[in-house]
PDB file of N, CA and C in Angstrom:
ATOM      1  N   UNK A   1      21.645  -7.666  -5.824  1.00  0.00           N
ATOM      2  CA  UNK A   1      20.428  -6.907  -6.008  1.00  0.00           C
ATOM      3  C   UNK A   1      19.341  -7.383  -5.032  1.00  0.00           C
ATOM      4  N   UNK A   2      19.081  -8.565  -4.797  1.00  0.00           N
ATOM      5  CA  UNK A   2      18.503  -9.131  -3.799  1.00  0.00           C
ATOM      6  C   UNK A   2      18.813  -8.636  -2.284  1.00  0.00           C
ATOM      7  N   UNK A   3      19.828  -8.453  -1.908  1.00  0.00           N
ATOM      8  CA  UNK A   3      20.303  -8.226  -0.955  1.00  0.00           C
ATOM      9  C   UNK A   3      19.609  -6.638  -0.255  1.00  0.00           C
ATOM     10  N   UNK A   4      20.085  -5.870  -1.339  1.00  0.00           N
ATOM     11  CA  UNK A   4      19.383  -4.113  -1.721  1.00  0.00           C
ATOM     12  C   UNK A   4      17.856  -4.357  -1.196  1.00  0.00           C
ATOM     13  N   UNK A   5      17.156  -4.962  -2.216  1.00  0.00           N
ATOM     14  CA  UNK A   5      15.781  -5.121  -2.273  1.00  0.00           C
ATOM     15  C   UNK A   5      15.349  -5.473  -0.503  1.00  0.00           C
ATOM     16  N   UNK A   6      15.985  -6.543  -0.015  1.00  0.00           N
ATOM     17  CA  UNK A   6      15.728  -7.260   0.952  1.00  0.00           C
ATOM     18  C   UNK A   6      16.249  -6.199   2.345  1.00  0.00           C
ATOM     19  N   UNK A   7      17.034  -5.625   2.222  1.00  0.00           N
ATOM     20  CA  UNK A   7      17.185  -4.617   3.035  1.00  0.00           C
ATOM     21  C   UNK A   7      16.326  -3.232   3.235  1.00  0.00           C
ATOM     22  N   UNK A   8      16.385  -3.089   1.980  1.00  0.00           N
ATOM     23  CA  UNK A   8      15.154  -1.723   1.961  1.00  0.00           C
ATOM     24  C   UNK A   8      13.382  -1.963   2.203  1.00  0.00           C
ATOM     25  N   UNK A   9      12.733  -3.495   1.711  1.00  0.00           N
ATOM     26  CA  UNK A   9      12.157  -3.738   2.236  1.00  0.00           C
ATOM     27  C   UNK A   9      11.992  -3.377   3.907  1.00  0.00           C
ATOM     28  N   UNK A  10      13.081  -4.532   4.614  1.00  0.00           N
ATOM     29  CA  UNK A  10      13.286  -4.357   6.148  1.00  0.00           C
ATOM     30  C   UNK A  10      13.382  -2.966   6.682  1.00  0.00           C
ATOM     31  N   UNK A  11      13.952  -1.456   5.708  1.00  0.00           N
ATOM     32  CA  UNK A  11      13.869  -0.583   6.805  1.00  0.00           C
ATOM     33  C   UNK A  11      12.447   0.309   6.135  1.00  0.00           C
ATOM     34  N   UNK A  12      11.753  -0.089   5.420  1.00  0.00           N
ATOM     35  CA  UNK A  12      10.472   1.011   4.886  1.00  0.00           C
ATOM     36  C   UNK A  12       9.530  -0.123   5.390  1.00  0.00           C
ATOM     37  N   UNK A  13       9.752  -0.325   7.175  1.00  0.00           N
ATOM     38  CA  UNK A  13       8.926  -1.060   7.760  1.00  0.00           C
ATOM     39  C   UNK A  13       8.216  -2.266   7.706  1.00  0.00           C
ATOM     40  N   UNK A  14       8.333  -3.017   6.762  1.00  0.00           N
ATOM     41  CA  UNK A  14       7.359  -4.212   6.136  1.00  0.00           C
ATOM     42  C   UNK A  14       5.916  -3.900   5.888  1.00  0.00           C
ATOM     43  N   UNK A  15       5.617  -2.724   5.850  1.00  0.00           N
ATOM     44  CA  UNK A  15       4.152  -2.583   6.081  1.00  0.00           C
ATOM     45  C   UNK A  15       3.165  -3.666   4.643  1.00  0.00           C
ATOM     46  N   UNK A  16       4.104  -3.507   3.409  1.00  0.00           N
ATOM     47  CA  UNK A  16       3.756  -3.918   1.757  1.00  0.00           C
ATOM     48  C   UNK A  16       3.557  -5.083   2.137  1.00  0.00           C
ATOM     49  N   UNK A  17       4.628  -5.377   2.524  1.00  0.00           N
ATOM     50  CA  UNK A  17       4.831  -7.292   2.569  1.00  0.00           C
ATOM     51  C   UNK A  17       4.049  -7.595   3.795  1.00  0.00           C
ATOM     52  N   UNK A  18       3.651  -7.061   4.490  1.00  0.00           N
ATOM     53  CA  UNK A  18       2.784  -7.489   5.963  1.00  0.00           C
ATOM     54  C   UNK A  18       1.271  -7.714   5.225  1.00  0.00           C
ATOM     55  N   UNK A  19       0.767  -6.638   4.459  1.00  0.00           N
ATOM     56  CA  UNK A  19      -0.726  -6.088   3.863  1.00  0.00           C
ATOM     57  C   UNK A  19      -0.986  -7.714   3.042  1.00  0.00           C
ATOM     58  N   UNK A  20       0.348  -7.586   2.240  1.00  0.00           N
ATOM     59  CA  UNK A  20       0.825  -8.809   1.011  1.00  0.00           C
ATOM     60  C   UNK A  20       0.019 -10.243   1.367  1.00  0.00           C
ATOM     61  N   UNK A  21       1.067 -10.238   2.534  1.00  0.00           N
ATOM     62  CA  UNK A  21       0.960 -11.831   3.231  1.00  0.00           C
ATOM     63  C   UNK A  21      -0.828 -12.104   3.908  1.00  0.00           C
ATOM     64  N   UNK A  22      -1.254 -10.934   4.317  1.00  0.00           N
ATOM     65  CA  UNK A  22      -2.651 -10.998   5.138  1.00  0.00           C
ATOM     66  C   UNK A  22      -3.759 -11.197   4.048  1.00  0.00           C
ATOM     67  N   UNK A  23      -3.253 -10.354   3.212  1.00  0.00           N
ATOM     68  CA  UNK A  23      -4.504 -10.405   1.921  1.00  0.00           C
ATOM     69  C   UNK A  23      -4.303 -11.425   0.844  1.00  0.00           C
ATOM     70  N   UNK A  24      -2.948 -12.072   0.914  1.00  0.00           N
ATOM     71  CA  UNK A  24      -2.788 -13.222  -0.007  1.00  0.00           C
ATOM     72  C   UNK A  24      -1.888 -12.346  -1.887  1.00  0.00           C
ATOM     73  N   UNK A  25      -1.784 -11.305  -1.865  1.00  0.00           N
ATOM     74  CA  UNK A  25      -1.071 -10.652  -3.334  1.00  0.00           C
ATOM     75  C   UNK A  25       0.265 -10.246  -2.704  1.00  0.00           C
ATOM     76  N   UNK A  26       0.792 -10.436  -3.844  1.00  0.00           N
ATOM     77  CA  UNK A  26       2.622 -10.249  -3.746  1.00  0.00           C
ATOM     78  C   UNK A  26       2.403  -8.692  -2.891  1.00  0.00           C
ATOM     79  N   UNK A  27       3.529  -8.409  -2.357  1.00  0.00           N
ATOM     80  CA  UNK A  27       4.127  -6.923  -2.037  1.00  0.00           C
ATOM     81  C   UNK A  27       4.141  -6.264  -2.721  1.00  0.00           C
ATOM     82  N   UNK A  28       4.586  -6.390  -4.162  1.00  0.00           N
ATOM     83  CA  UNK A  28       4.769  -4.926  -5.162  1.00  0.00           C
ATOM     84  C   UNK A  28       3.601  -4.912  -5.734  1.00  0.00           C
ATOM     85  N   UNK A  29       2.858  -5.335  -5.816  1.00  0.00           N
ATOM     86  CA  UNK A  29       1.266  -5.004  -5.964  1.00  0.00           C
ATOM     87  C   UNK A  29       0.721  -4.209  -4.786  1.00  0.00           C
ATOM     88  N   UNK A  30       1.083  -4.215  -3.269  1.00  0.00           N
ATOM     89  CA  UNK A  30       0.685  -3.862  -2.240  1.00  0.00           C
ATOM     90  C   UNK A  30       1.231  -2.269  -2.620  1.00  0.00           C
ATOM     91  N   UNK A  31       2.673  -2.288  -3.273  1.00  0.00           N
ATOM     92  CA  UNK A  31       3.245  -0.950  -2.824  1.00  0.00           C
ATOM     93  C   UNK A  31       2.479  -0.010  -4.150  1.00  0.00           C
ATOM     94  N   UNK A  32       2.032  -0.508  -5.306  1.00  0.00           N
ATOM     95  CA  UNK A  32       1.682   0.056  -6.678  1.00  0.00           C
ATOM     96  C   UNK A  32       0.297   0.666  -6.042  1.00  0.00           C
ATOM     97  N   UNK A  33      -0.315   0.362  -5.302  1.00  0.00           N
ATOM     98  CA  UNK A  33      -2.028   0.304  -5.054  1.00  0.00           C
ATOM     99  C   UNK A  33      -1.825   1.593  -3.968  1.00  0.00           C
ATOM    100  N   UNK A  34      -0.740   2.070  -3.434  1.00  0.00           N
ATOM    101  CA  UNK A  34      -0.123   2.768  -2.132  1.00  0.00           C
ATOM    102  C   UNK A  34       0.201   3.454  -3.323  1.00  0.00           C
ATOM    103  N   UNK A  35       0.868   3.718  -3.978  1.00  0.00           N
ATOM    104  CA  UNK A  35       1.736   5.067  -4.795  1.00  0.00           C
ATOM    105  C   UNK A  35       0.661   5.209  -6.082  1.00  0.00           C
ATOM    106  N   UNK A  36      -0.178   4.728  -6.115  1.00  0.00           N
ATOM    107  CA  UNK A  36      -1.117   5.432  -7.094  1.00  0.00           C
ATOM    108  C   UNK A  36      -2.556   5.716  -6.297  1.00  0.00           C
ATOM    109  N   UNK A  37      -2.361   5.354  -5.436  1.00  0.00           N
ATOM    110  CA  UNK A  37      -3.850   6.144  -4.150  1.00  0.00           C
ATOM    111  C   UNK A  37      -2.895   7.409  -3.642  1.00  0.00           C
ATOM    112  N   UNK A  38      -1.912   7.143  -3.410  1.00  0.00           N
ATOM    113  CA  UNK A  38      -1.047   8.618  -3.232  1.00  0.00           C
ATOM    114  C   UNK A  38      -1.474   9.631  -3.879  1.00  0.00           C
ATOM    115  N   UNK A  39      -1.225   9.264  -5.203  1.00  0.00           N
ATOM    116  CA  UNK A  39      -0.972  10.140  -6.723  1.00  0.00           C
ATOM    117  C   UNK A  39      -2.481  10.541  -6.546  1.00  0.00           C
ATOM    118  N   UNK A  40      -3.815   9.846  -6.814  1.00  0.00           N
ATOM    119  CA  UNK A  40      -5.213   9.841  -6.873  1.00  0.00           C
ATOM    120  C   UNK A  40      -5.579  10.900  -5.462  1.00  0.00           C
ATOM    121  N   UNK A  41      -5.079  10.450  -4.623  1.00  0.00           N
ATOM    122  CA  UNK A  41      -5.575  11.522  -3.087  1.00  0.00           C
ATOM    123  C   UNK A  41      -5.034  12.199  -2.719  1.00  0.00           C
ATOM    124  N   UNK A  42      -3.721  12.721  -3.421  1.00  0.00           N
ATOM    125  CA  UNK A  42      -2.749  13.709  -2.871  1.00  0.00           C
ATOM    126  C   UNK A  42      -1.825  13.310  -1.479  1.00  0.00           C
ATOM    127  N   UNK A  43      -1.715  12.508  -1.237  1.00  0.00           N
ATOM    128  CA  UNK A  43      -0.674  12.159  -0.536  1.00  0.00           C
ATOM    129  C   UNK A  43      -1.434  11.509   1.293  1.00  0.00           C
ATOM    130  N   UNK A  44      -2.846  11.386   1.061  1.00  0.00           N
ATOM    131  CA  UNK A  44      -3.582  11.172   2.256  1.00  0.00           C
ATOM    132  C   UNK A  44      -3.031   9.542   2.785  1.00  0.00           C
ATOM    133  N   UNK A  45      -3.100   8.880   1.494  1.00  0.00           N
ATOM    134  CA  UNK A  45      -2.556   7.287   1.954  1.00  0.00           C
ATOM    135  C   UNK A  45      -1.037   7.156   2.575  1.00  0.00           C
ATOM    136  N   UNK A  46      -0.199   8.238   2.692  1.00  0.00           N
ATOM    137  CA  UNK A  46       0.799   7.979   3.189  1.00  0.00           C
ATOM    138  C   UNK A  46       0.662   7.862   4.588  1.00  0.00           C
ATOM    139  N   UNK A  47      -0.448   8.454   5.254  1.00  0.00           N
ATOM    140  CA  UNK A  47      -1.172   8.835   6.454  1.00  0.00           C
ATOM    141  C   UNK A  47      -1.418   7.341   7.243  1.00  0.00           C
ATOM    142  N   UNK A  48      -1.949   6.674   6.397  1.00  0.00           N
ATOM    143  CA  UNK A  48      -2.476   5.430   6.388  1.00  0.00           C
ATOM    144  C   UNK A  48      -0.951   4.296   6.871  1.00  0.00           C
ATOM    145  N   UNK A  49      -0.420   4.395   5.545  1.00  0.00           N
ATOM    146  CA  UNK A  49       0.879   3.880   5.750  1.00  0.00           C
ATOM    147  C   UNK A  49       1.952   3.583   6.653  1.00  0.00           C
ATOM    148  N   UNK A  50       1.802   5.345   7.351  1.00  0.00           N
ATOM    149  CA  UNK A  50       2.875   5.414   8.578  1.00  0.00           C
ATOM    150  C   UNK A  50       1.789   4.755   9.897  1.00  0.00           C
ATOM    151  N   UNK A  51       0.201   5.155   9.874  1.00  0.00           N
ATOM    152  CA  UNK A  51      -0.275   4.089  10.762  1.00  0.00           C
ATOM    153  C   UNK A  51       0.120   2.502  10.784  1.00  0.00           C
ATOM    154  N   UNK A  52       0.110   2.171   9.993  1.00  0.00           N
ATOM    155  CA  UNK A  52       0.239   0.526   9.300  1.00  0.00           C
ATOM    156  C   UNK A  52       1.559   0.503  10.132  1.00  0.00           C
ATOM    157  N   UNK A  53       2.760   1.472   9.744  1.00  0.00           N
ATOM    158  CA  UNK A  53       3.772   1.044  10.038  1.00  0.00           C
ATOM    159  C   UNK A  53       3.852   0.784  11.533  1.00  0.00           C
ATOM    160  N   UNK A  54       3.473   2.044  12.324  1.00  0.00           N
ATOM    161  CA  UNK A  54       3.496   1.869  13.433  1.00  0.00           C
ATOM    162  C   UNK A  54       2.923   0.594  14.643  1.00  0.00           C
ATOM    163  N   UNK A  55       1.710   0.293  13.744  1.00  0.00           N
ATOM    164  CA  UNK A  55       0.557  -0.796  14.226  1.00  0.00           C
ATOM    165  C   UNK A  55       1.889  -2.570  13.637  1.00  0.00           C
ATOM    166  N   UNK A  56       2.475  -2.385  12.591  1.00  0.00           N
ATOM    167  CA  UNK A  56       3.572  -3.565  12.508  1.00  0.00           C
ATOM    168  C   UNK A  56       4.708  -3.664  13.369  1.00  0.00           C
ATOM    169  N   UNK A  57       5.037  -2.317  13.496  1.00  0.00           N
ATOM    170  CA  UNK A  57       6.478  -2.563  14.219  1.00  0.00           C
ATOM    171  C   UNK A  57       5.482  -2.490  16.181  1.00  0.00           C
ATOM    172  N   UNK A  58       4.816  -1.933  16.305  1.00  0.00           N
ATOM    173  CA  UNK A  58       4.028  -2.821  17.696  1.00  0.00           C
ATOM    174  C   UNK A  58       3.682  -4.153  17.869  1.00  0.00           C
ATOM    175  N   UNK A  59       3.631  -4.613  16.986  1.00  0.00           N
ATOM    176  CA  UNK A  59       3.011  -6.178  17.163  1.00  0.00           C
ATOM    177  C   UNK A  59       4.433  -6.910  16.727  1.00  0.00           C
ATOM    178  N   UNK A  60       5.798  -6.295  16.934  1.00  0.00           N
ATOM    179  CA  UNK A  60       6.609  -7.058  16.321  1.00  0.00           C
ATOM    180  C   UNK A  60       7.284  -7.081  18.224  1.00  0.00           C
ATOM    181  N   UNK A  61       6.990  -6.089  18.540  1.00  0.00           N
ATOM    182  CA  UNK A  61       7.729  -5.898  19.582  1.00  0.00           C
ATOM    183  C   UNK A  61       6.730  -6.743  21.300  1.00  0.00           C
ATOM    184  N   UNK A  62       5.813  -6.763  21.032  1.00  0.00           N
ATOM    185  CA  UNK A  62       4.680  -7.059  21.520  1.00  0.00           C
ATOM    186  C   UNK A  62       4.671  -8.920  21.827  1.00  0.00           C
ATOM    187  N   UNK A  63       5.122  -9.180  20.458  1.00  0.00           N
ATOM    188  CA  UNK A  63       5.316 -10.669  20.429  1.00  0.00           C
ATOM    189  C   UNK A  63       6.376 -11.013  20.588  1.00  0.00           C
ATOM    190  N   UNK A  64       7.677 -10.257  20.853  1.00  0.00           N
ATOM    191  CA  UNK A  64       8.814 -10.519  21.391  1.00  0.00           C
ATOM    192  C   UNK A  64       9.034 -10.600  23.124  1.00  0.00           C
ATOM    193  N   UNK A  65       8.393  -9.600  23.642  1.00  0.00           N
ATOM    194  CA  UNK A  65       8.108  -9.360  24.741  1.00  0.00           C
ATOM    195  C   UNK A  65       7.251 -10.707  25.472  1.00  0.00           C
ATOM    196  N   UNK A  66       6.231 -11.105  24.558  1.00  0.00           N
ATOM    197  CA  UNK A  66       5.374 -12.173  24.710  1.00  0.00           C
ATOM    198  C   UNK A  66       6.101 -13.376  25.418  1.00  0.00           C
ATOM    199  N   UNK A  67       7.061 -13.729  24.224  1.00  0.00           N
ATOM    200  CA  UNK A  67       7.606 -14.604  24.110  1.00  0.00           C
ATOM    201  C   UNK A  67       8.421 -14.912  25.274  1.00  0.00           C
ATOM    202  N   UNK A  68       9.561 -13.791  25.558  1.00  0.00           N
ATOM    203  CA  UNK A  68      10.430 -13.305  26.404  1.00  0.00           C
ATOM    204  C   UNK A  68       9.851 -13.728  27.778  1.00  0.00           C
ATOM    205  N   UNK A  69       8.679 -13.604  28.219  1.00  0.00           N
ATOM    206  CA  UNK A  69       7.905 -13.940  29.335  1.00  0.00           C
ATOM    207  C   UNK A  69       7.666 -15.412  29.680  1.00  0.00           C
ATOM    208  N   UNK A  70       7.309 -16.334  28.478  1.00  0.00           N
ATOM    209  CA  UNK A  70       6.855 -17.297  29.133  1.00  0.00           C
ATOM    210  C   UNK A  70       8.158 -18.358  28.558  1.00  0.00           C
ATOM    211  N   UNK A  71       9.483 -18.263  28.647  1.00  0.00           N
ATOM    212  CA  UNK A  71      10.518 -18.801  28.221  1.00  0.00           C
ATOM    213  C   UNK A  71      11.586 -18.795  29.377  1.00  0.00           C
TER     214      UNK A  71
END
């Protein structure tokens, strides 16, 4: 079950667990606060979300590249 969890995390971007770690509250608090601003705004925070995602998976690639350079 761990395994599941830990995978689906990794492909629905890390954005939960990225927000999680910056602001200091677990992930599934990150994702509850996301699916009930959903529910509350009609679906505007998903908007938000796929930004987030995009702005994580850039800085993932960004610091690989980084790295890649001075090695």
């Amino acid at each position: 079950m761990k395994k599941l969890k830990d995978q689906l995390e990794k492909s629905a971007f890390g954005v939960c667990s990225y927000l999680g770690e910056k602001i200091g509250i677990a992930s599934s608090r990150v994702r509850l606060y996301f699916i009930y601003a959903s529910f509350i705004a009609l679906g505007s925070p998903l908007l938000i979300y796929l930004v987030l995602a995009f702005w994580v998976n850039i800085r993932k690639y960004l610091k690989a590249a980084r790295n890649w350079v001075w090695e």
